[in-house]
N, C-alpha and C. Protein backbone atom coordinates (compact mmCIF):
# COMPACT_ATOMS: atom_id res chain seq x y z
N UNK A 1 68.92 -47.27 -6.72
CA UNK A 1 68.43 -46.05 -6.15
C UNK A 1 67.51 -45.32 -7.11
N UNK A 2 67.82 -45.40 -8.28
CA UNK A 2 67.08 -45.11 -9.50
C UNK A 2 65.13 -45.59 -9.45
N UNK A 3 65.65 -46.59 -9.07
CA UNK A 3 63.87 -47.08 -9.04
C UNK A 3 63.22 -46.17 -7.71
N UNK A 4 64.07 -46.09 -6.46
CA UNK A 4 63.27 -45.54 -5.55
C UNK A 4 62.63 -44.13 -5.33
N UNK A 5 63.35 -43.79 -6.87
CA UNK A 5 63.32 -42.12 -6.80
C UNK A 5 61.87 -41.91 -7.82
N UNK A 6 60.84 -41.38 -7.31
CA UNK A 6 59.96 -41.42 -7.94
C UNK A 6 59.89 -39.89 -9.24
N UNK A 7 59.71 -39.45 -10.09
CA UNK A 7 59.55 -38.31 -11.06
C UNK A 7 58.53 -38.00 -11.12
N UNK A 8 58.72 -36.53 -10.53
CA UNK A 8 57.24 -35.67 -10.30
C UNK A 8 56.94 -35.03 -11.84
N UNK A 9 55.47 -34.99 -12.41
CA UNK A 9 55.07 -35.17 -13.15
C UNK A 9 54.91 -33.45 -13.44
N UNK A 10 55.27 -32.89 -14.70
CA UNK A 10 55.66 -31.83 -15.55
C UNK A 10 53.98 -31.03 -15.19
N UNK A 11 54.33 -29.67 -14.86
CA UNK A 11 52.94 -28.89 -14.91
C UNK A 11 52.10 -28.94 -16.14
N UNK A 12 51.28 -28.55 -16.15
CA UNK A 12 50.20 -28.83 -17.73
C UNK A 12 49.91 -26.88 -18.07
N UNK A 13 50.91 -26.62 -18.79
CA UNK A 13 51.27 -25.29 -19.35
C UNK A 13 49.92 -25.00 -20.29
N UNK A 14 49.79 -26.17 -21.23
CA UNK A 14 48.96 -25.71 -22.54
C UNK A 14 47.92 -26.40 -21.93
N UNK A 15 46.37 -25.86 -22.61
CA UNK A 15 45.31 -26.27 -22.94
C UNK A 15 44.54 -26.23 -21.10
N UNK A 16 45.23 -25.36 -20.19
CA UNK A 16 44.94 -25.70 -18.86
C UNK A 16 43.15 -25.23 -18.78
N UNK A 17 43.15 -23.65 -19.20
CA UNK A 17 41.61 -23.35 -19.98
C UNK A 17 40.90 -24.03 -20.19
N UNK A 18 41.02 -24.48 -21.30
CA UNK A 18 40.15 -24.99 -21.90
C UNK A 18 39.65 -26.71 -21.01
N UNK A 19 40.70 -27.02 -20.62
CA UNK A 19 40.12 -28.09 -20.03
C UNK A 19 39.24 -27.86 -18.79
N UNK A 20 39.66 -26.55 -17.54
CA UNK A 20 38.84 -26.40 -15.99
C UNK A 20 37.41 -26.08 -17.45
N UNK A 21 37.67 -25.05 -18.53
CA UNK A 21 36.45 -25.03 -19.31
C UNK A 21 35.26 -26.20 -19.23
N UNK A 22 36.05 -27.10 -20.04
CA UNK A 22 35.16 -28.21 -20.19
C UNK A 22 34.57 -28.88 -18.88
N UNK A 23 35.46 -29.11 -17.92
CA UNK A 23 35.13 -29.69 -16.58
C UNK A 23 33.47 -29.18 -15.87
N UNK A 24 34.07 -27.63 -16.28
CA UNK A 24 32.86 -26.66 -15.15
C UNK A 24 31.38 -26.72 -16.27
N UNK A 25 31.45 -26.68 -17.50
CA UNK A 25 30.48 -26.89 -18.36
C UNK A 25 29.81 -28.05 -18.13
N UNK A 26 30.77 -29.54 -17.99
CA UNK A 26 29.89 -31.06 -17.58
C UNK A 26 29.63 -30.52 -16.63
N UNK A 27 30.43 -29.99 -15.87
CA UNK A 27 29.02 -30.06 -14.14
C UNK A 27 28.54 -29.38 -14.01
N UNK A 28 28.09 -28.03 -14.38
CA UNK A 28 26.98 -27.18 -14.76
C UNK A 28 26.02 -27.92 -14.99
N UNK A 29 26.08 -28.21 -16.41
CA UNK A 29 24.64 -28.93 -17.14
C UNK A 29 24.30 -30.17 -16.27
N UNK A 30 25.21 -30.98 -15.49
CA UNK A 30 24.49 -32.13 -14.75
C UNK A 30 23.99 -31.55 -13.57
N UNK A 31 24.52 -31.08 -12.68
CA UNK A 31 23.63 -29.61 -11.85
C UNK A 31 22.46 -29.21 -12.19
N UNK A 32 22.12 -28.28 -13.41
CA UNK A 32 20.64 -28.09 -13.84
C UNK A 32 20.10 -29.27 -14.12
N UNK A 33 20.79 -30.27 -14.94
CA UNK A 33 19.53 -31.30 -14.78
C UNK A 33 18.88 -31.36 -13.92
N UNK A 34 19.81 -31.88 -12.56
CA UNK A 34 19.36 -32.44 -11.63
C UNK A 34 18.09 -31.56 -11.21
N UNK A 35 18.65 -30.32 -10.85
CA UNK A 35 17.85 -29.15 -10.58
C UNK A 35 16.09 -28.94 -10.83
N UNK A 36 16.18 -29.26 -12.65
CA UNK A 36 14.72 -29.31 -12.97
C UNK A 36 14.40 -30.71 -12.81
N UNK A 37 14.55 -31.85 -12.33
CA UNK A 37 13.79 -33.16 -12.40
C UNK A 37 13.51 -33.03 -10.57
N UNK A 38 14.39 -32.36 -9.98
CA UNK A 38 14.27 -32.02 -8.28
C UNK A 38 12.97 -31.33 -8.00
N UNK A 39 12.65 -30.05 -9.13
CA UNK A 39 11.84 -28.96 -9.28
C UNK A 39 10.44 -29.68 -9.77
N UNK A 40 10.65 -30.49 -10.79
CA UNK A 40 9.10 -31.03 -11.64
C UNK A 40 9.05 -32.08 -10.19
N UNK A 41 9.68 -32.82 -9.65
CA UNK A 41 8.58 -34.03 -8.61
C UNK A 41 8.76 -33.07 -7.62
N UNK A 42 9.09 -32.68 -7.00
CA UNK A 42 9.28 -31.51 -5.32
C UNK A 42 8.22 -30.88 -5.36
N UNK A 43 8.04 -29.80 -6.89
CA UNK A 43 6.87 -28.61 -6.91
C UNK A 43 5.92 -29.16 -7.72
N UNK A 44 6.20 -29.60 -9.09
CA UNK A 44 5.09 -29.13 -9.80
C UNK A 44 4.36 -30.07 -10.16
N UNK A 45 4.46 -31.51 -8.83
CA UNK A 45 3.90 -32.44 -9.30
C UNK A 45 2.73 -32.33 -8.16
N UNK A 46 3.46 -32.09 -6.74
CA UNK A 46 2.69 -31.44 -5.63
C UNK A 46 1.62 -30.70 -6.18
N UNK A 47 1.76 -29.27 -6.84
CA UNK A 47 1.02 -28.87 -7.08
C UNK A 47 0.19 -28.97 -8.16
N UNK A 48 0.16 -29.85 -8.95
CA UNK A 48 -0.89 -30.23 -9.87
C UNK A 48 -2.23 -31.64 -8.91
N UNK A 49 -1.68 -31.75 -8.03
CA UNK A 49 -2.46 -32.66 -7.23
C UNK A 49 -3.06 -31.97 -6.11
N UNK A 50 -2.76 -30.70 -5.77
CA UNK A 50 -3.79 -29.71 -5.05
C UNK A 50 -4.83 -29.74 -6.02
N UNK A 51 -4.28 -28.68 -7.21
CA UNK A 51 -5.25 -28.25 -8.14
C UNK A 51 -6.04 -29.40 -8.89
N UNK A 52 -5.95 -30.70 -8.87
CA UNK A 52 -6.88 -31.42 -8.78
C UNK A 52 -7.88 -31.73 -8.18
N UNK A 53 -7.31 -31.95 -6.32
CA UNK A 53 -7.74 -32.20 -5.41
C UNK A 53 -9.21 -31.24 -5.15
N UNK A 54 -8.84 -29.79 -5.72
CA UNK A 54 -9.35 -28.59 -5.32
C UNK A 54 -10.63 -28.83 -6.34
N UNK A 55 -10.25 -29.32 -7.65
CA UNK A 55 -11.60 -29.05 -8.53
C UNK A 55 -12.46 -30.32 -8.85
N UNK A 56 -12.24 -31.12 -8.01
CA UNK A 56 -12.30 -31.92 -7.58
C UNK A 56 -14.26 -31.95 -7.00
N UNK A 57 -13.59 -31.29 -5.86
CA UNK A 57 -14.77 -30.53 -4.80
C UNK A 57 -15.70 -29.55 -4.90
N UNK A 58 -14.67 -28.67 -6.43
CA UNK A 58 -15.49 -27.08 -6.80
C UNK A 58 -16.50 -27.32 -7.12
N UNK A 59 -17.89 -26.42 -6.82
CA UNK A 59 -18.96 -26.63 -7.84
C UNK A 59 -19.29 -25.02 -8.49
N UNK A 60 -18.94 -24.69 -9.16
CA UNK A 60 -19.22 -23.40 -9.81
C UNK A 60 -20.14 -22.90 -10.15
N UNK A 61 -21.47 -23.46 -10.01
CA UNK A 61 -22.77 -22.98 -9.91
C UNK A 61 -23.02 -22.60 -8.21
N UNK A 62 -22.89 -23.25 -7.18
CA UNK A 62 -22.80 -22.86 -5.95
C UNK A 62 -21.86 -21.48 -5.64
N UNK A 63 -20.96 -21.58 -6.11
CA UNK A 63 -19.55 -20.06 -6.06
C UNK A 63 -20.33 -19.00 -6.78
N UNK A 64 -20.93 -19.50 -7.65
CA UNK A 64 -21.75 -18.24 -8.91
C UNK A 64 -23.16 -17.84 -7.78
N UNK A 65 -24.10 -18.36 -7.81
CA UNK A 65 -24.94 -18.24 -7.00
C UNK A 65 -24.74 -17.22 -5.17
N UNK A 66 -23.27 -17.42 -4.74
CA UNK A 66 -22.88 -17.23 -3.53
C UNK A 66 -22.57 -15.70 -3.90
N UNK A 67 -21.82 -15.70 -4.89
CA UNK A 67 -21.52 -14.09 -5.54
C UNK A 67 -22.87 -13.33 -6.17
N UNK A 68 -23.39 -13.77 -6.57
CA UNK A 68 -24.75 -12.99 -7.06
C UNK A 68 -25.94 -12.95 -5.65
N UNK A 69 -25.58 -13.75 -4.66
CA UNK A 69 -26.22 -13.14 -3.88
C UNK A 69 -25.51 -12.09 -2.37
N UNK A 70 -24.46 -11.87 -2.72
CA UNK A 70 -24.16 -11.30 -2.15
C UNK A 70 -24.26 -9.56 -3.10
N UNK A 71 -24.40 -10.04 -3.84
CA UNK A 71 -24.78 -8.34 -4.73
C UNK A 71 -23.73 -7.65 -5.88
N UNK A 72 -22.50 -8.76 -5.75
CA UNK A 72 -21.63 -8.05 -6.68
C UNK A 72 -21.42 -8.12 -7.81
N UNK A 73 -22.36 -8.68 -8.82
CA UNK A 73 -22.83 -8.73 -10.15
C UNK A 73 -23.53 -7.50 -10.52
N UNK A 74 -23.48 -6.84 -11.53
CA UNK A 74 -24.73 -5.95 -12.19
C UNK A 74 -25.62 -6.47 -12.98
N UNK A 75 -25.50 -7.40 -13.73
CA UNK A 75 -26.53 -8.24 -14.57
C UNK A 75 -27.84 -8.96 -13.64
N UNK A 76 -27.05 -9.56 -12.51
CA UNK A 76 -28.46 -10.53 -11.97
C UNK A 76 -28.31 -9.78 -10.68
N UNK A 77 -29.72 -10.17 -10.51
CA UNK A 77 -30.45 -9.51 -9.09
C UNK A 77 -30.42 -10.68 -8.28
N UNK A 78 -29.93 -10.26 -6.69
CA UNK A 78 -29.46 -11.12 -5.72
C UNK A 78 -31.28 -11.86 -5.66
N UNK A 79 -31.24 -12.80 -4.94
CA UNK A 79 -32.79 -13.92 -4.62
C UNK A 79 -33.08 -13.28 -3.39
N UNK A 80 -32.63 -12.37 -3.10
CA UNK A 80 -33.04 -11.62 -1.91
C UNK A 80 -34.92 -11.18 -1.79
């Protein structure tokens, strides 16, 4: 009868702290990992391939020219 009786295992009095401690600290920090490698390919890889895409196409003598003739420079006079 001895064998069938199974012994429930003693509460964990000491060190209970410090251990949920340690637990919630590993999965914190694997959490943010995840977090910023989710963040750099999701956002900021997206958006470095706009801002490529974009200057890409820019011509900044055409944008300069478009603003000076519309008049809102003081130095140069529109080709008007």
């Amino acid at each position: 009868m001895s064998d069938a009786v199974s012994k429930t295992p003693k509460p964990q009095l000491r060190g209970l702290l410090h251990n949920q401690i340690k637990r919630n600290l590993i999965w914190a920090c694997g959490m943010c990992f995840v977090a910023a490698v989710a963040q750099k390919f999701l956002v900021n890889d997206h958006r470095q391939n706009i801002y490529a895409e974009f200057y890409k196409k820019y011509d900044i003598n055409k944008e300069f020219n478009k603003i000076r003739n519309k008049g809102l420079f003081d130095s140069c006079e529109p080709d008007n």
